[in-house]
C-alpha atoms as a PDB file:
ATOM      1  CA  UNK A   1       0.000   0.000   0.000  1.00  0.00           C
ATOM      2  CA  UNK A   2       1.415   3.264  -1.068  1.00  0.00           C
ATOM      3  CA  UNK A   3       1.883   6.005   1.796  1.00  0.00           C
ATOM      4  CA  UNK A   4      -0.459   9.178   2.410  1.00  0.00           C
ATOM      5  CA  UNK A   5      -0.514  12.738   3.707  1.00  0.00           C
ATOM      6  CA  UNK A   6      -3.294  13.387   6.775  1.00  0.00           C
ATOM      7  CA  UNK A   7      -4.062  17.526   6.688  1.00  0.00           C
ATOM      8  CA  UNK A   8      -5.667  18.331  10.085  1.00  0.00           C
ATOM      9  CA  UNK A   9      -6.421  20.824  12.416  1.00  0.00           C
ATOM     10  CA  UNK A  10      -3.605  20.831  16.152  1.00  0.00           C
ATOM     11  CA  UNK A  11      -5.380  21.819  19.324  1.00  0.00           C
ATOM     12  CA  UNK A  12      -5.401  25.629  18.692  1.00  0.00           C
ATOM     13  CA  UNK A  13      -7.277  25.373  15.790  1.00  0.00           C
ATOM     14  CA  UNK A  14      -3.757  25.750  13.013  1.00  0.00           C
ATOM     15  CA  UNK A  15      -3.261  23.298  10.693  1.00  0.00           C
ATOM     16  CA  UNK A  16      -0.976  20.826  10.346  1.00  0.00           C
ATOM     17  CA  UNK A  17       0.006  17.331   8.155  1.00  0.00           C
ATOM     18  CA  UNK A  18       1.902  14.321   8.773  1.00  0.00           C
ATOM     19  CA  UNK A  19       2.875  12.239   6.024  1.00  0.00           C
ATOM     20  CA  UNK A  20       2.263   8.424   6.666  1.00  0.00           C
ATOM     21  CA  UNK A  21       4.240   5.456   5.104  1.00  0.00           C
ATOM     22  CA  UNK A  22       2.224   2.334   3.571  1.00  0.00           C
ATOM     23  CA  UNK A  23       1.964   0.942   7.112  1.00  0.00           C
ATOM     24  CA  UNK A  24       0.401   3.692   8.661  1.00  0.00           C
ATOM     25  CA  UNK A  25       3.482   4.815  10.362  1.00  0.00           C
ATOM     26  CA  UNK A  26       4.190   8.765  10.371  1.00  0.00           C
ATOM     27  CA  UNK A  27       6.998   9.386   8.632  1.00  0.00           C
ATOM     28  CA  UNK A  28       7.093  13.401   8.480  1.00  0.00           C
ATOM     29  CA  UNK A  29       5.636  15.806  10.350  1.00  0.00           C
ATOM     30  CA  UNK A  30       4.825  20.005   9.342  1.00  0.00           C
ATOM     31  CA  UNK A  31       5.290  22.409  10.796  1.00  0.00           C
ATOM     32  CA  UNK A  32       2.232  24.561  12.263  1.00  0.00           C
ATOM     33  CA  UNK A  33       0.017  26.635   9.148  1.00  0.00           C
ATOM     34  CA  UNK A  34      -2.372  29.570  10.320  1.00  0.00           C
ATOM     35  CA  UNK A  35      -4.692  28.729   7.183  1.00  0.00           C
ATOM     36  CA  UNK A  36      -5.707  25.397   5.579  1.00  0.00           C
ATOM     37  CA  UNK A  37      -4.533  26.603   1.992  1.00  0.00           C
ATOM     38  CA  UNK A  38      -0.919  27.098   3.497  1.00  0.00           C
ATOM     39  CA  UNK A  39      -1.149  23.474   5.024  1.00  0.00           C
ATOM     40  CA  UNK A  40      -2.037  22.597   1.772  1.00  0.00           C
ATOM     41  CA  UNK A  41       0.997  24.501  -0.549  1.00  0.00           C
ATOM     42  CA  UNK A  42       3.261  22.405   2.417  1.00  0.00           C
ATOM     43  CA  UNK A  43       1.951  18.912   1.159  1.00  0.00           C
ATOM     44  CA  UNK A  44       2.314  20.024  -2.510  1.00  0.00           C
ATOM     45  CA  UNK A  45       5.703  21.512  -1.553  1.00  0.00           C
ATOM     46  CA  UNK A  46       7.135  17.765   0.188  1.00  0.00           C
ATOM     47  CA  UNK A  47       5.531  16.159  -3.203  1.00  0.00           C
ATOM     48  CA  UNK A  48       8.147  18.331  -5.638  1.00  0.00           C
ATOM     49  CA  UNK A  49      10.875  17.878  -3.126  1.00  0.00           C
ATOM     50  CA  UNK A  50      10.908  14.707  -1.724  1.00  0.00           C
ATOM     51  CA  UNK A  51      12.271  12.894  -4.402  1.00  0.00           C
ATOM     52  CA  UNK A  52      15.636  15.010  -4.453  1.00  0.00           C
ATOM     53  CA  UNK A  53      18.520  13.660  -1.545  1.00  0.00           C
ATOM     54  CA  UNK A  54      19.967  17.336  -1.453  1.00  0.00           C
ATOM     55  CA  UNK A  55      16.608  18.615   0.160  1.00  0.00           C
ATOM     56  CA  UNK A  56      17.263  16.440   3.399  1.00  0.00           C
ATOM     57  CA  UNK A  57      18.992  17.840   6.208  1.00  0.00           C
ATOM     58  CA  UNK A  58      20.593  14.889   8.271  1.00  0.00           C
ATOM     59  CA  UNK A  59      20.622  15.496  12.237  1.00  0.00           C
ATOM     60  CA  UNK A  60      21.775  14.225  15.418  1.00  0.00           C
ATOM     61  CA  UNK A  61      19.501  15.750  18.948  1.00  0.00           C
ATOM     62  CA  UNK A  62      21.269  16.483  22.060  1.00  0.00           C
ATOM     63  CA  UNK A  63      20.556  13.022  23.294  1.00  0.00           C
ATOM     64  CA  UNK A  64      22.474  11.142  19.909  1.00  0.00           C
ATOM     65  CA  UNK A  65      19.076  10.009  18.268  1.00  0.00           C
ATOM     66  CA  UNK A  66      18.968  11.042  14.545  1.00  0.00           C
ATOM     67  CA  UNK A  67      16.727  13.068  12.579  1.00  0.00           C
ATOM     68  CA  UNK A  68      15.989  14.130   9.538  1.00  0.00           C
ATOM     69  CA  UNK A  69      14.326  17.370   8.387  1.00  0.00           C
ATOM     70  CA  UNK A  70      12.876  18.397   4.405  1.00  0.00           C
ATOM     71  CA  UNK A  71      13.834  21.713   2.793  1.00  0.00           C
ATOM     72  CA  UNK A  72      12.473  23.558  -0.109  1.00  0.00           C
ATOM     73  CA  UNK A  73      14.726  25.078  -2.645  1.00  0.00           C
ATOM     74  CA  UNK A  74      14.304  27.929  -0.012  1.00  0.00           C
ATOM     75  CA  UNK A  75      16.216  26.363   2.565  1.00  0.00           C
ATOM     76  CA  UNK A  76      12.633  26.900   4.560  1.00  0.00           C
ATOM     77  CA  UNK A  77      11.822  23.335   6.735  1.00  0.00           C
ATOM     78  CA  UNK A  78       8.619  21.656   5.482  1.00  0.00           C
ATOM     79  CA  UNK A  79       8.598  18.807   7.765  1.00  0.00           C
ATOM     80  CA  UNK A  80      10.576  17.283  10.366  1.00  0.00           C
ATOM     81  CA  UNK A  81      10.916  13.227  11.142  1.00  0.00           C
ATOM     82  CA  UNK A  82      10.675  11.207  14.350  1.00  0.00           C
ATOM     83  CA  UNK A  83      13.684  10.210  15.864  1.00  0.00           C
ATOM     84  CA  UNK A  84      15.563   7.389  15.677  1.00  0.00           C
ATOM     85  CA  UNK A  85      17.947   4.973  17.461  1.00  0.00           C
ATOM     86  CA  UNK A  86      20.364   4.840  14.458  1.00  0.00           C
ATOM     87  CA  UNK A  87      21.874   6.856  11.250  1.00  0.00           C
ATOM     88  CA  UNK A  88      20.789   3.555   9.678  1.00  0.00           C
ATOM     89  CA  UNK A  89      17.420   3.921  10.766  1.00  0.00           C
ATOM     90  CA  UNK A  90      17.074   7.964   9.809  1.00  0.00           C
ATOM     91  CA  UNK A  91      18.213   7.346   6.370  1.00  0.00           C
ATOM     92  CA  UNK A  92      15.430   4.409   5.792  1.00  0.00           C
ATOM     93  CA  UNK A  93      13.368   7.287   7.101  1.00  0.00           C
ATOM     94  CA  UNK A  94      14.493   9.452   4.471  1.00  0.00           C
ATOM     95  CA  UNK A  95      14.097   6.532   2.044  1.00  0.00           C
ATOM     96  CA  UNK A  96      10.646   6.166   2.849  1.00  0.00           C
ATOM     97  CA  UNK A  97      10.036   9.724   2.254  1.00  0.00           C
ATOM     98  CA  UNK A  98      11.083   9.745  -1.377  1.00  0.00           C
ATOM     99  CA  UNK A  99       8.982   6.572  -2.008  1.00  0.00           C
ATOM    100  CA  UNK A 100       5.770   8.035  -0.449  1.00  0.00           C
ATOM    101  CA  UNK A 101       6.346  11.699  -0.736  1.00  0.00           C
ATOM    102  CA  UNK A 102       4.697  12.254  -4.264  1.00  0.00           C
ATOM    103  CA  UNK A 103       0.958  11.102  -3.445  1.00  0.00           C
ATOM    104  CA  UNK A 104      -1.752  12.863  -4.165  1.00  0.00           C
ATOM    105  CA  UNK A 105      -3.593  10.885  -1.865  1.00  0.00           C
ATOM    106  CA  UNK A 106      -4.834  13.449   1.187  1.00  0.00           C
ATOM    107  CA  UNK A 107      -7.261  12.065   3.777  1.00  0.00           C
ATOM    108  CA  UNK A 108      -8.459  15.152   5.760  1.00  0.00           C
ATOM    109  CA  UNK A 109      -8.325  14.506   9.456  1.00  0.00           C
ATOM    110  CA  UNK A 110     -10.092  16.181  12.318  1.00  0.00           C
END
């Protein structure tokens, strides 16, 4: 089953999408939007970059998990992974990003 982007509303009423691998697991997060449209231009802006390696920004937290997070050509962040126990394990993340990244398939959440 191919992945899917959720579009939803956080607890003070902003918007917000996660982008969810073929298993259901969430493998990108956005960033806060004030409007639904801007939610919106962030989904269609991880479908035009996910695909391309140089957009990913590979991290390590304070506590040595890794990270990853998705750029636009404007450097700006459009979404932001879990973290994980490994490198190994971030860049599958990041693998599973460019595989699912380019669906059209939205399912508008609460």
């Amino acid at each position: 089953m191919a992945g899917w982007f959720e579009l939803g509303n956080s607890s003070d009423g902003q918007f917000r999408f996660v982008l969810k691998a073929g298993n259901a697991e969430t493998i990108l997060t956005s960033e806060l939007y004030k409007s639904k449209d801007s939610a919106e231009n962030g989904i269609a802006s991880v479908q035009s970059n996910s695909a391309d390696a140089s957009r990913y920004e590979k991290k390590e937290s304070s506590n040595g998990k890794s990270y990853f997070t998705l750029k636009a050509a404007n450097h700006q962040v459009i979404g932001t992974s879990q973290m994980y126990a490994s490198a190994a394990s971030r860049d599958a993340g990041i693998a599973s990003v460019q595989a699912n990244g380019q669906t059209s398939t939205v399912k508008v959440g609460a």
